[in-house]
Structures are given as structure tokens and as C-alpha cells.
PDB file of N, CA and C in Angstrom:
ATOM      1  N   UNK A   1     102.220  99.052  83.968  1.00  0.00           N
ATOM      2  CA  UNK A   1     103.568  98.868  84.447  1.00  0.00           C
ATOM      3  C   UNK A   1     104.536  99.093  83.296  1.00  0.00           C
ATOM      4  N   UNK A   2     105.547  99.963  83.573  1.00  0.00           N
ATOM      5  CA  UNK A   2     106.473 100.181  82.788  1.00  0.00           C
ATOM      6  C   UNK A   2     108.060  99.662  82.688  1.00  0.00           C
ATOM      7  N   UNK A   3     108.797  99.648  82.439  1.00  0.00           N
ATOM      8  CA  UNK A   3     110.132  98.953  83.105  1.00  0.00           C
ATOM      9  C   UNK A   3     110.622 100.956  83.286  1.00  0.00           C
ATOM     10  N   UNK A   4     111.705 100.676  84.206  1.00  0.00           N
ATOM     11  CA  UNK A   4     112.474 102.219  84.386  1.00  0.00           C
ATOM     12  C   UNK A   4     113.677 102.091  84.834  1.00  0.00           C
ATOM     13  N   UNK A   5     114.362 103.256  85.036  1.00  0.00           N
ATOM     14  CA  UNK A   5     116.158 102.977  85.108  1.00  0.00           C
ATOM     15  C   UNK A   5     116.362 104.444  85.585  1.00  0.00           C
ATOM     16  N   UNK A   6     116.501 104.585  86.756  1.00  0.00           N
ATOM     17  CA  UNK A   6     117.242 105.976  87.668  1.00  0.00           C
ATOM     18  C   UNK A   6     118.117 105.546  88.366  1.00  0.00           C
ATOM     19  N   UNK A   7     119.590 106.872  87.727  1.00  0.00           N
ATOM     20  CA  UNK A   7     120.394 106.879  88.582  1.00  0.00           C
ATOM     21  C   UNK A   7     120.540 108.278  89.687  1.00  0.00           C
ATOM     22  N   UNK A   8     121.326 107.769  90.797  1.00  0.00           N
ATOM     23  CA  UNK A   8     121.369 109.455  91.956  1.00  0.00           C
ATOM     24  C   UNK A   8     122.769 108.967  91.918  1.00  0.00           C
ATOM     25  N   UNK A   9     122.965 110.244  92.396  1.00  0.00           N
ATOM     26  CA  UNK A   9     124.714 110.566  92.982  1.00  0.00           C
ATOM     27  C   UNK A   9     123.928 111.416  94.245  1.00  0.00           C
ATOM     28  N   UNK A  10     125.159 111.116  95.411  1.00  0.00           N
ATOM     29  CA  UNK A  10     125.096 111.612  96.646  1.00  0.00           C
ATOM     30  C   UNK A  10     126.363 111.447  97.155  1.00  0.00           C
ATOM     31  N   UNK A  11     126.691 112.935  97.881  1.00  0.00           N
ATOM     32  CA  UNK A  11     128.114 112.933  98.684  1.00  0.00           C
ATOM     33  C   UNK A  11     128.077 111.978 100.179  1.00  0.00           C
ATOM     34  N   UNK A  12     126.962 111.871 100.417  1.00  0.00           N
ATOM     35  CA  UNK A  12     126.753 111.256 101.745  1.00  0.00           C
ATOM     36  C   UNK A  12     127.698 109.395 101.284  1.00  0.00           C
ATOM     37  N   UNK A  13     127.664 108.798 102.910  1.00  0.00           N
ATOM     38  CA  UNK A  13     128.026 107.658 102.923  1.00  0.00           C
ATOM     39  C   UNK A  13     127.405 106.206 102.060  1.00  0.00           C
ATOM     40  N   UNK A  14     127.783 105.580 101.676  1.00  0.00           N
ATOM     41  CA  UNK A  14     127.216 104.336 101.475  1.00  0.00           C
ATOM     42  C   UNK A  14     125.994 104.044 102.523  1.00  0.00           C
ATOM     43  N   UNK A  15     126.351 103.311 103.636  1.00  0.00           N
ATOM     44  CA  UNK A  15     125.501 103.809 104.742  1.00  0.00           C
ATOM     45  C   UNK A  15     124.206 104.766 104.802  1.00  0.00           C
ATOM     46  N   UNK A  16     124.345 105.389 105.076  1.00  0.00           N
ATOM     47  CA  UNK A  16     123.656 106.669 105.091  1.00  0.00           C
ATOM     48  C   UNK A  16     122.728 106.426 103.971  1.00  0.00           C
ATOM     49  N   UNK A  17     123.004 106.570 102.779  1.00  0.00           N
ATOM     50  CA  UNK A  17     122.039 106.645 101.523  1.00  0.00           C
ATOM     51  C   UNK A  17     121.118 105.231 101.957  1.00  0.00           C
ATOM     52  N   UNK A  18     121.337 104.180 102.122  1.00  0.00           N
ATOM     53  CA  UNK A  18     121.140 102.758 101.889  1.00  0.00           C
ATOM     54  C   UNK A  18     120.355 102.975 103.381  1.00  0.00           C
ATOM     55  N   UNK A  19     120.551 103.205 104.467  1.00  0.00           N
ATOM     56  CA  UNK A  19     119.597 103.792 105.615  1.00  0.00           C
ATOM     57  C   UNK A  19     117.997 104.449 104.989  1.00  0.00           C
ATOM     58  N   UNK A  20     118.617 105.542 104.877  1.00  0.00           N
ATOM     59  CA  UNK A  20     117.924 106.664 103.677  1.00  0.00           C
ATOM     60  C   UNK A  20     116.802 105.926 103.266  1.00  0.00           C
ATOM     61  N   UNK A  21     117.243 105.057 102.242  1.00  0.00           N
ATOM     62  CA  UNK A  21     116.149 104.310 101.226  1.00  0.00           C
ATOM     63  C   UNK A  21     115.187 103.506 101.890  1.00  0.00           C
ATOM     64  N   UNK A  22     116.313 102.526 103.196  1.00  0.00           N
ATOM     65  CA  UNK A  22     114.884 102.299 103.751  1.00  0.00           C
ATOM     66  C   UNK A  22     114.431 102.801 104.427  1.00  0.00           C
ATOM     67  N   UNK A  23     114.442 104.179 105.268  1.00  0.00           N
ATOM     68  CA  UNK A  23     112.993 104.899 105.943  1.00  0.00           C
ATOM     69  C   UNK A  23     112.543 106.015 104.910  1.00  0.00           C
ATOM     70  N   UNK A  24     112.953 105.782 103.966  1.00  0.00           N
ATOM     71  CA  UNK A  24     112.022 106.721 103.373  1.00  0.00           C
ATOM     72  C   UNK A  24     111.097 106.596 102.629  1.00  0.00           C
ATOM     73  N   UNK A  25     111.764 105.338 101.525  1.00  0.00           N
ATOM     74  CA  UNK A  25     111.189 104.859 100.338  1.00  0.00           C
ATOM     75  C   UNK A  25     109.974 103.884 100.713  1.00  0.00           C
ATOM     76  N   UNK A  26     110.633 102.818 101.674  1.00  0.00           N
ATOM     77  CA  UNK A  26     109.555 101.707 102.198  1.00  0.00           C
ATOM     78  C   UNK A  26     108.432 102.224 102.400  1.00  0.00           C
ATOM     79  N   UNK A  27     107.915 103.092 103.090  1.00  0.00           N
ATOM     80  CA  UNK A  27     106.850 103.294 103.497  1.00  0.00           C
ATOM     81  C   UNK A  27     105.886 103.622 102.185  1.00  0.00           C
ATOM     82  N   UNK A  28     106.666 104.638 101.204  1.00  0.00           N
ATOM     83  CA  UNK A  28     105.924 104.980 100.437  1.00  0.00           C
ATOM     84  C   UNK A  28     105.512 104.135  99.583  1.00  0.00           C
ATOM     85  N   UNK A  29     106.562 102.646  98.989  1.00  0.00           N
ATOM     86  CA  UNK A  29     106.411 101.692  98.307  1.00  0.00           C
ATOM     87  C   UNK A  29     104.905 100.688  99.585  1.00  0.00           C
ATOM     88  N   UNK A  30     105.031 100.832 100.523  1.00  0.00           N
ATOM     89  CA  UNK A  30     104.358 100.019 100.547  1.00  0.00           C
ATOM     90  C   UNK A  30     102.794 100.270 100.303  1.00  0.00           C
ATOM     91  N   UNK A  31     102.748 101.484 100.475  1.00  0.00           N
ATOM     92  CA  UNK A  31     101.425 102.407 100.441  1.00  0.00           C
ATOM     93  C   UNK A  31     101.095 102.337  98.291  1.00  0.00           C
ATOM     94  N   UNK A  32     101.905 101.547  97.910  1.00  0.00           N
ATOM     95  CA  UNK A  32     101.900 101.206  96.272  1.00  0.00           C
ATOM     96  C   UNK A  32     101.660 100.076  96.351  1.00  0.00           C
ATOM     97  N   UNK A  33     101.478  98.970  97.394  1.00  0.00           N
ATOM     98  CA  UNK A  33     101.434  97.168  97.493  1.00  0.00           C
ATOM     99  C   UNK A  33     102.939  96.450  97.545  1.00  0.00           C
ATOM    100  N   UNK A  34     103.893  97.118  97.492  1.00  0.00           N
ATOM    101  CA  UNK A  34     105.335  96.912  97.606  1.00  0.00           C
ATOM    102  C   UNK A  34     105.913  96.302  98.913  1.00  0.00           C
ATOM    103  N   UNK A  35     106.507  95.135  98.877  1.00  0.00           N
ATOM    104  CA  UNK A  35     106.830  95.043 100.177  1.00  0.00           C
ATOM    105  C   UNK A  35     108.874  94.730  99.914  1.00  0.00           C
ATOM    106  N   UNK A  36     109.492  94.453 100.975  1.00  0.00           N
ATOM    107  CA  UNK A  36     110.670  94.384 100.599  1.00  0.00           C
ATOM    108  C   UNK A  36     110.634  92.507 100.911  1.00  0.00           C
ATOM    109  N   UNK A  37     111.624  92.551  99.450  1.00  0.00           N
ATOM    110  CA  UNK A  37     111.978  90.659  99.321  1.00  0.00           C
ATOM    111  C   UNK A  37     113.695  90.472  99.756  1.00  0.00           C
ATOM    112  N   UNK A  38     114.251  91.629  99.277  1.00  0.00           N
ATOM    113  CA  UNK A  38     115.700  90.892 100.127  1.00  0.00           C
ATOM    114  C   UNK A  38     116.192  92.564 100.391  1.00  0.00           C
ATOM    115  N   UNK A  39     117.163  92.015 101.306  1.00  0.00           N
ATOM    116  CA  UNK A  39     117.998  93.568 101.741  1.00  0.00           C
ATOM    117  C   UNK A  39     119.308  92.997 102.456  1.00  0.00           C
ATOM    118  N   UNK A  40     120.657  93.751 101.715  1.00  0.00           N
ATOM    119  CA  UNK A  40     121.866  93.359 101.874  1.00  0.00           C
ATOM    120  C   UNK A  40     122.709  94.270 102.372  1.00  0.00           C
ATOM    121  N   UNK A  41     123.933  94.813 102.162  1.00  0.00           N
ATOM    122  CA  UNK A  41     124.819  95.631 102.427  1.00  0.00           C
ATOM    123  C   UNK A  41     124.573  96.283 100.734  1.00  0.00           C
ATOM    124  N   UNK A  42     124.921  95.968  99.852  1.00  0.00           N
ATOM    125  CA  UNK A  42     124.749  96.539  98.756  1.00  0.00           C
ATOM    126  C   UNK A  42     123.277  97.147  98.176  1.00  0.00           C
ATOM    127  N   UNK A  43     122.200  96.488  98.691  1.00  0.00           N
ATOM    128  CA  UNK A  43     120.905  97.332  98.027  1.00  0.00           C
ATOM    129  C   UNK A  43     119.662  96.798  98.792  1.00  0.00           C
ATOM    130  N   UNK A  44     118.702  96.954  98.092  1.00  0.00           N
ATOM    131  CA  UNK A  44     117.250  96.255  98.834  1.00  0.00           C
ATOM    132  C   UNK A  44     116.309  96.285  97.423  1.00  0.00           C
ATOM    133  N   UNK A  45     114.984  95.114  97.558  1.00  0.00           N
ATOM    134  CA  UNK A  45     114.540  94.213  96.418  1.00  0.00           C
ATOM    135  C   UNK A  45     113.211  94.629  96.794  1.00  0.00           C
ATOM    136  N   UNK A  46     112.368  95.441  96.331  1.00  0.00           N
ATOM    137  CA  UNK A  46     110.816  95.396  96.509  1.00  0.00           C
ATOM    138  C   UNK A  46     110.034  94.903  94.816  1.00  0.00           C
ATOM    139  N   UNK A  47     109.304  94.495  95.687  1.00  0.00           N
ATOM    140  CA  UNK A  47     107.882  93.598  94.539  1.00  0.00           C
ATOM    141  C   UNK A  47     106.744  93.949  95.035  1.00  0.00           C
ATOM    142  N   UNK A  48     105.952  93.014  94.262  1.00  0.00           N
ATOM    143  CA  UNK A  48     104.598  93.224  94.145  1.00  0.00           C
ATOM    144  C   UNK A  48     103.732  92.305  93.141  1.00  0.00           C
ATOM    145  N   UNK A  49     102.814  91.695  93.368  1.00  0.00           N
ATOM    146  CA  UNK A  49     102.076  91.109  92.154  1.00  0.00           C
ATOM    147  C   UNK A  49     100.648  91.494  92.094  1.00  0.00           C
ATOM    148  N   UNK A  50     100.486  92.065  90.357  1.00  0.00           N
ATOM    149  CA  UNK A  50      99.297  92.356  90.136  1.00  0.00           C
ATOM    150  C   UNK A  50      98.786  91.760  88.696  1.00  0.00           C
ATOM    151  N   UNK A  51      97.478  91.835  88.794  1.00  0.00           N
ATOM    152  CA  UNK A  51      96.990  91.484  87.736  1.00  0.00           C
ATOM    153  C   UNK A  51      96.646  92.767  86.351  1.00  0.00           C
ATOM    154  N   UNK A  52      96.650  91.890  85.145  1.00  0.00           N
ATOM    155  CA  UNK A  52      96.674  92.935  84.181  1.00  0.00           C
ATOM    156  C   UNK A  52      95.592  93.002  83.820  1.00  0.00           C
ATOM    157  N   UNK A  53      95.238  94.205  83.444  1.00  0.00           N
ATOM    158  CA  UNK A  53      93.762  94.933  82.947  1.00  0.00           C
ATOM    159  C   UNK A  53      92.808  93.940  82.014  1.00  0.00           C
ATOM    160  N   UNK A  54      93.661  92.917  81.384  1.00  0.00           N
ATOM    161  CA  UNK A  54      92.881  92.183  80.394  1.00  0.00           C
ATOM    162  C   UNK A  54      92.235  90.916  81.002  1.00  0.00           C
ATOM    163  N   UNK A  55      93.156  90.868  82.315  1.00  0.00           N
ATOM    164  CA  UNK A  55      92.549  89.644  83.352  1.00  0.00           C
ATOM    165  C   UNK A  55      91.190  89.557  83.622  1.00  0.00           C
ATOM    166  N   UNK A  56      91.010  90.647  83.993  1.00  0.00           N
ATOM    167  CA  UNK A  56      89.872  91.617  85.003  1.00  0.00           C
ATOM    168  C   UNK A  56      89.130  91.255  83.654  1.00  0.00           C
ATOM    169  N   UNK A  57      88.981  91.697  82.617  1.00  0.00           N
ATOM    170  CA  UNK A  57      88.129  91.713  81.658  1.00  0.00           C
ATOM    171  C   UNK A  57      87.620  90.560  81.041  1.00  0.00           C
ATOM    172  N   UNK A  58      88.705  89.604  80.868  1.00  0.00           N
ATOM    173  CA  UNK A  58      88.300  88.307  80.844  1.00  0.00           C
ATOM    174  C   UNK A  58      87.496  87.466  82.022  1.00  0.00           C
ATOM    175  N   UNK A  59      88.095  87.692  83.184  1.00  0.00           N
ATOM    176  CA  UNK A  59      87.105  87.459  84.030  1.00  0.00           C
ATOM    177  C   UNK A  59      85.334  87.684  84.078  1.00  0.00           C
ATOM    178  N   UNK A  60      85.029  88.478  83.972  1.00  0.00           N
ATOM    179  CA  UNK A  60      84.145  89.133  83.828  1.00  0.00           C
ATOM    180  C   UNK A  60      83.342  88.549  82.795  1.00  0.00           C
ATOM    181  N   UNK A  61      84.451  89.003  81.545  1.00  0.00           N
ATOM    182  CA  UNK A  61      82.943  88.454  79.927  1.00  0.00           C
ATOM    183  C   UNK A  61      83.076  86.786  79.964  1.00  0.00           C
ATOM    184  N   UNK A  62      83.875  85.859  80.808  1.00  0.00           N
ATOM    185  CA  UNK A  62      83.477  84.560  80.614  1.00  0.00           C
ATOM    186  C   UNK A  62      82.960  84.010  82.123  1.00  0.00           C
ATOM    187  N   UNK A  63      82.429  85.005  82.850  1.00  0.00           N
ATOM    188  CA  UNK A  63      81.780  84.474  84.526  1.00  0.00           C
ATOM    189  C   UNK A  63      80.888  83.486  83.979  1.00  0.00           C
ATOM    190  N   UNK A  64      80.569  82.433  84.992  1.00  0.00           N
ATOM    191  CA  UNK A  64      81.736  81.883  86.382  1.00  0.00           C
ATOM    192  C   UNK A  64      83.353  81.220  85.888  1.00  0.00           C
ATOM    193  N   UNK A  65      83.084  80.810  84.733  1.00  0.00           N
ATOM    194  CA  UNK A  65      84.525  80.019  84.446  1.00  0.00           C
ATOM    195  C   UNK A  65      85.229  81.075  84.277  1.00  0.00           C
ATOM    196  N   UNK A  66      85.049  82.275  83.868  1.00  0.00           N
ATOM    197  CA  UNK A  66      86.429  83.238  83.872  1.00  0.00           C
ATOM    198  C   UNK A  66      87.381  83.273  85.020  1.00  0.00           C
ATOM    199  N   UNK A  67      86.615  83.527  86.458  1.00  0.00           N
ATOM    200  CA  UNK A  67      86.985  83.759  87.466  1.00  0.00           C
ATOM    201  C   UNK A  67      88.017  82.605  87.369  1.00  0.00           C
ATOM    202  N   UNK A  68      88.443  81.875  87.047  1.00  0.00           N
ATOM    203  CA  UNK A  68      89.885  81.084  86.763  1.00  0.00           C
ATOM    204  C   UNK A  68      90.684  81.978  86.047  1.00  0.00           C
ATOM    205  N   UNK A  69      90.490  82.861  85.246  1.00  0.00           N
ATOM    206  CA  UNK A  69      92.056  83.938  84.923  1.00  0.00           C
ATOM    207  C   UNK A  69      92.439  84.744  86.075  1.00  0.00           C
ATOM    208  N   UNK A  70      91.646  85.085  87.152  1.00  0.00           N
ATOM    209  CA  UNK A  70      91.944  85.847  88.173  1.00  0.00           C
ATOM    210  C   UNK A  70      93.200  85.335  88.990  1.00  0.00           C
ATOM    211  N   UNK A  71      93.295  83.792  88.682  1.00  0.00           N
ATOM    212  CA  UNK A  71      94.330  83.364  88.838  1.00  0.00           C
ATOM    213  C   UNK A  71      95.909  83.564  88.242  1.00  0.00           C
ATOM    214  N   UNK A  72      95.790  84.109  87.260  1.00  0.00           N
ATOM    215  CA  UNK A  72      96.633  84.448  86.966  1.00  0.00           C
ATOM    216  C   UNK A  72      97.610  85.911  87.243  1.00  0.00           C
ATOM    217  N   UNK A  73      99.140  85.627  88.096  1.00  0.00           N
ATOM    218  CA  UNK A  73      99.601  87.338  88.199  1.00  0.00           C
ATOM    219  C   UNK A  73     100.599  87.293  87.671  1.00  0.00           C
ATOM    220  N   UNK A  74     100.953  88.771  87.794  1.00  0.00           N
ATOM    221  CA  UNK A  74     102.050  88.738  87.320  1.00  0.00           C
ATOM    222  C   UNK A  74     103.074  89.668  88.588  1.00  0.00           C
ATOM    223  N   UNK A  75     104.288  89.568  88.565  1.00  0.00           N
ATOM    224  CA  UNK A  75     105.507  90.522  89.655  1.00  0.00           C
ATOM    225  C   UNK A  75     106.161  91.616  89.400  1.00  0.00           C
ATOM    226  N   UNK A  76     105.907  92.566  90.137  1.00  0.00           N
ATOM    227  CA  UNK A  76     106.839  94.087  89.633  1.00  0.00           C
ATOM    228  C   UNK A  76     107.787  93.972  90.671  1.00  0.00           C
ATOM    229  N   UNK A  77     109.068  94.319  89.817  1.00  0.00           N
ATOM    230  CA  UNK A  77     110.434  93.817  90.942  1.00  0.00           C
ATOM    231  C   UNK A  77     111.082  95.505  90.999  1.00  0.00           C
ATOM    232  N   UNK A  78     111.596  96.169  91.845  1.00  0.00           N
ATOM    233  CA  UNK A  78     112.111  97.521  92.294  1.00  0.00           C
ATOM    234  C   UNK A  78     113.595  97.185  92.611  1.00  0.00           C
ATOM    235  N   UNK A  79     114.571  97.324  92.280  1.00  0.00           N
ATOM    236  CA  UNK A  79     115.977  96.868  92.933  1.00  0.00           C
ATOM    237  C   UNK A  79     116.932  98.284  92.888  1.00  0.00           C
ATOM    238  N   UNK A  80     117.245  98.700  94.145  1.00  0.00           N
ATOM    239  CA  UNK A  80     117.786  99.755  94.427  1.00  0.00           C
ATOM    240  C   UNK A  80     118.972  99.291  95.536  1.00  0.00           C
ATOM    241  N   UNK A  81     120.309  99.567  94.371  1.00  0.00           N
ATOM    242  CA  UNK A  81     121.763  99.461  94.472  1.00  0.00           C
ATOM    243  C   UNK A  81     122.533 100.496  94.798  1.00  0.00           C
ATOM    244  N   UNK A  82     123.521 100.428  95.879  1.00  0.00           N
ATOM    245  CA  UNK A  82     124.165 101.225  96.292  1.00  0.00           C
ATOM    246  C   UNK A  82     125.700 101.125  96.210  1.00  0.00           C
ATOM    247  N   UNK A  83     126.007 101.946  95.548  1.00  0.00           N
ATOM    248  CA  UNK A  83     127.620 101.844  95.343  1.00  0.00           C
ATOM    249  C   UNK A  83     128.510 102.845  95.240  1.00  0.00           C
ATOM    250  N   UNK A  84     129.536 102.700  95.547  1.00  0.00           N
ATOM    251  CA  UNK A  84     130.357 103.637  96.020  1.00  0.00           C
ATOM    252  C   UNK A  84     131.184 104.494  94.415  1.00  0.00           C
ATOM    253  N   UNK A  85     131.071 106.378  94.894  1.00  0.00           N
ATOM    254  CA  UNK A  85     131.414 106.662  93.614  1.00  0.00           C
ATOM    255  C   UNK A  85     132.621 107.167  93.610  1.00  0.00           C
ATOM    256  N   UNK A  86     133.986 106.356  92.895  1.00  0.00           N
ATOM    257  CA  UNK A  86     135.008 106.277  92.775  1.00  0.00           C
ATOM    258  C   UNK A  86     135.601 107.877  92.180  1.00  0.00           C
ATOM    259  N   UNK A  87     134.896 108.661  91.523  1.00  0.00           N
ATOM    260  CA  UNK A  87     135.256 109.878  90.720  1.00  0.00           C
ATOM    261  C   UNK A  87     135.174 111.082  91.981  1.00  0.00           C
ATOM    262  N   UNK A  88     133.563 110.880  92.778  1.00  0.00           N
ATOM    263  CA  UNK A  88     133.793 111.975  93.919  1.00  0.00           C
ATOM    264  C   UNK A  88     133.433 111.217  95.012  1.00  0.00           C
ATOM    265  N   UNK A  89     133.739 110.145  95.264  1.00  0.00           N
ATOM    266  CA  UNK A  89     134.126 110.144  96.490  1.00  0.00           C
ATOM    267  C   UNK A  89     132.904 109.827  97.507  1.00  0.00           C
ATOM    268  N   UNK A  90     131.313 109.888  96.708  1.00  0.00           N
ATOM    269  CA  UNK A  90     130.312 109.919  97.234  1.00  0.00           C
ATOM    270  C   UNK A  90     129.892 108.694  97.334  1.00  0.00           C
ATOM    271  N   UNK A  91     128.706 108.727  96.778  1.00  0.00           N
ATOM    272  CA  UNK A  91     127.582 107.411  96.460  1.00  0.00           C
ATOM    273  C   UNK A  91     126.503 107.473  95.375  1.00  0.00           C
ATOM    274  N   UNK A  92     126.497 106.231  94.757  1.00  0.00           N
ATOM    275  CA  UNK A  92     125.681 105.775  93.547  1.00  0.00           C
ATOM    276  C   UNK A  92     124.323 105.619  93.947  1.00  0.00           C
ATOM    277  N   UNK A  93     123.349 105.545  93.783  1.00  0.00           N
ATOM    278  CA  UNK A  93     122.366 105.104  93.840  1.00  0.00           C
ATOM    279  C   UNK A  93     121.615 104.311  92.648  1.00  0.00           C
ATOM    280  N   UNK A  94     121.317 102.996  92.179  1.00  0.00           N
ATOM    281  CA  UNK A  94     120.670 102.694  90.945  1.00  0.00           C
ATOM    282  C   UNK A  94     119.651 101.954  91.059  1.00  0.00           C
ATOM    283  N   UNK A  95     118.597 102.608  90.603  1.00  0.00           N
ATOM    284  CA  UNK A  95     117.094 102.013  90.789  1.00  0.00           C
ATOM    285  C   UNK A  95     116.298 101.535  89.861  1.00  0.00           C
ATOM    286  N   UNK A  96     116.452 100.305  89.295  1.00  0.00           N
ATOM    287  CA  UNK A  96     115.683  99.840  88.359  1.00  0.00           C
ATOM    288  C   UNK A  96     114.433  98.739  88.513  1.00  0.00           C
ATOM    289  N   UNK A  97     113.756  98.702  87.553  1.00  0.00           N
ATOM    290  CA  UNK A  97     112.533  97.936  87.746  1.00  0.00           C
ATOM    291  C   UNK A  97     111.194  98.262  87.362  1.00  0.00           C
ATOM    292  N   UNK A  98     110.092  97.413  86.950  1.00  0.00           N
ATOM    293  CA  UNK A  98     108.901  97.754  86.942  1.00  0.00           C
ATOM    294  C   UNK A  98     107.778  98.284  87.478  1.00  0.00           C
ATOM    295  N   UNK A  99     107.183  99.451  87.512  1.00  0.00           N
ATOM    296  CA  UNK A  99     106.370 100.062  88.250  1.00  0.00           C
ATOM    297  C   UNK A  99     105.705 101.026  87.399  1.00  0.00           C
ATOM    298  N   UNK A 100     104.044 100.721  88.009  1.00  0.00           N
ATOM    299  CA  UNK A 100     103.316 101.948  87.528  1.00  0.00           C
ATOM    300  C   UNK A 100     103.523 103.230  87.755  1.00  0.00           C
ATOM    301  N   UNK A 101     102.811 104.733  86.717  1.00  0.00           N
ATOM    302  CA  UNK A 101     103.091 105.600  86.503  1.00  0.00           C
ATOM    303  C   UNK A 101     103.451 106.718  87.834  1.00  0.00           C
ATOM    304  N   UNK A 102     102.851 106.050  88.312  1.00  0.00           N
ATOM    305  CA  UNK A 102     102.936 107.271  89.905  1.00  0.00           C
ATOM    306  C   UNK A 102     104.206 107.037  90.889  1.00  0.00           C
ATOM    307  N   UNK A 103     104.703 105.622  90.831  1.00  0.00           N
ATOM    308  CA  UNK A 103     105.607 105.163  91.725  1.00  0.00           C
ATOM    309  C   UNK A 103     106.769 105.693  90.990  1.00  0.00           C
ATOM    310  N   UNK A 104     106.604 105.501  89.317  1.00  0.00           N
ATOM    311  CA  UNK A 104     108.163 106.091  89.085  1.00  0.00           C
ATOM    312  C   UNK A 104     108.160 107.499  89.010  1.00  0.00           C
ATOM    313  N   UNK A 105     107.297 108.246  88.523  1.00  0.00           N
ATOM    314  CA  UNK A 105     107.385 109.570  89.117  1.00  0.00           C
ATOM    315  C   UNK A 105     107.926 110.176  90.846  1.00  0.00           C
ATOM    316  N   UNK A 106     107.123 109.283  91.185  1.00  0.00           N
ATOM    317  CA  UNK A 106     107.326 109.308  93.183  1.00  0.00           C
ATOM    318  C   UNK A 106     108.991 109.635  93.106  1.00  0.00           C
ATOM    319  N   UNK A 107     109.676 108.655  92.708  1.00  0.00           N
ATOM    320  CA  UNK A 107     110.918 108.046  92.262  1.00  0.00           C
ATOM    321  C   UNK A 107     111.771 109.062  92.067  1.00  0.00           C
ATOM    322  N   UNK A 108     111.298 109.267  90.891  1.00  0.00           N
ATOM    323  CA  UNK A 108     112.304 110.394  89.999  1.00  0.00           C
ATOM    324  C   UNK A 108     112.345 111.861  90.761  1.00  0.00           C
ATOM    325  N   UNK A 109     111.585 111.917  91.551  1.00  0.00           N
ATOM    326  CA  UNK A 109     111.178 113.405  92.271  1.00  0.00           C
ATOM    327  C   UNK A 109     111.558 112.993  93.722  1.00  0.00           C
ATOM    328  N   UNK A 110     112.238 112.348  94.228  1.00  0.00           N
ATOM    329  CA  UNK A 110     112.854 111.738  95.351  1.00  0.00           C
ATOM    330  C   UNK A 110     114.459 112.460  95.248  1.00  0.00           C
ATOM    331  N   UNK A 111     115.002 113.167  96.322  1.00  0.00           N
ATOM    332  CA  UNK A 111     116.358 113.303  96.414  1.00  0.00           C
ATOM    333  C   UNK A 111     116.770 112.513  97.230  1.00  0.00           C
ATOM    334  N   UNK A 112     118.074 112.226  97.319  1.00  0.00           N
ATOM    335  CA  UNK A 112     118.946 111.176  98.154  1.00  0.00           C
ATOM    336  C   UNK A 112     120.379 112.014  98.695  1.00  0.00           C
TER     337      UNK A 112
END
């Protein structure tokens, strides 16, 4: 998991973009373990909790008592903001948050 920071510009509506994101994006976030935690007029909040590679490993080299780090997760938070762009007239899009390598690629190769 990485942290990341994309911005879009779009002539389309506030509306429209913020529609947009959710039939397009949701599905694909969820097909990543992503589900959505809040959704407003201004944006929508996807997460996720996973465990880190060293968990798994600890688990493992201290079985049966390891299997108590499995307990431990951690949360990848996605927050994608929509705001209106005062210069043309369009729309902002700003998408920040933690996610592995494929989701922010997914991301960055996404038009709006």
C-alpha cells in the first residue's frame, strides 16, 4: 500500500462526475475489497482492511500462538472529492488515499 494524490478536471457537471464515480469506480473498487463508508453531495469514502505481509509471516514462524497477529489490521481509506472549477467552469475531481499498486494505476488510467 502506497499513499497517492490524483487530480481530474472535467467540463461536465458536479453531478454528473460524482454520478460517474459511483457507477463506475465502485464496482471496480469493490472487485479490490473496497467497499463505500460515506457518500455526500461533495464526494464518497472507500476502505478496506488488510493485513501486512509481515503479519502473515509472523503468524506462521510462531504457530499456534502466532495466529494471534492475524489479529491484527490495518485500513486503506480512498476519498474522492468533487468540486466545482471556478477558472472553467467545469469540475474538480480529487482522489486521495492508500492503495495497492494496481488500484492506483486502475485510477490514474480512468477518465472522468
Amino acid at each position: 500500500m502506497k499513499y497517492f494524490d490524483l487530480e481530474f478536471t472535467s467540463p461536465k457537471s458536479r453531478d454528473e462526475v460524482r454520478r460517474e464515480v459511483l457507477s463506475v469506480w465502485t464496482p471496480q473498487l469493490a472487485a479490490n475489497g473496497y467497499s463505500i463508508t460515506s457518500q455526500s453531495d461533495i464526494g464518497v469514502t472507500y476502505s478496506r482492511k488488510y493485513r501486512r505481509w509481515y503479519i502473515i509471516l509472523l503468524a506462521i514462524l510462531f504457530f499456534p500462538i502466532g495466529l494471534l497477529f492475524l489479529l491484527a489490521t490495518d485500513e486503506a481509506t480512498i476519498t474522492a472529492a468533487v468540486e466545482k472549477d471556478d477558472d472553467t467552469g467545469g469540475t474538480e475531481l480529487l482522489v486521495n488515499g492508500w492503495a495497492p499498486k494496481n488500484v492506483r494505476r486502475g485510477l490514474a488510467d480512468l477518465e472522468v
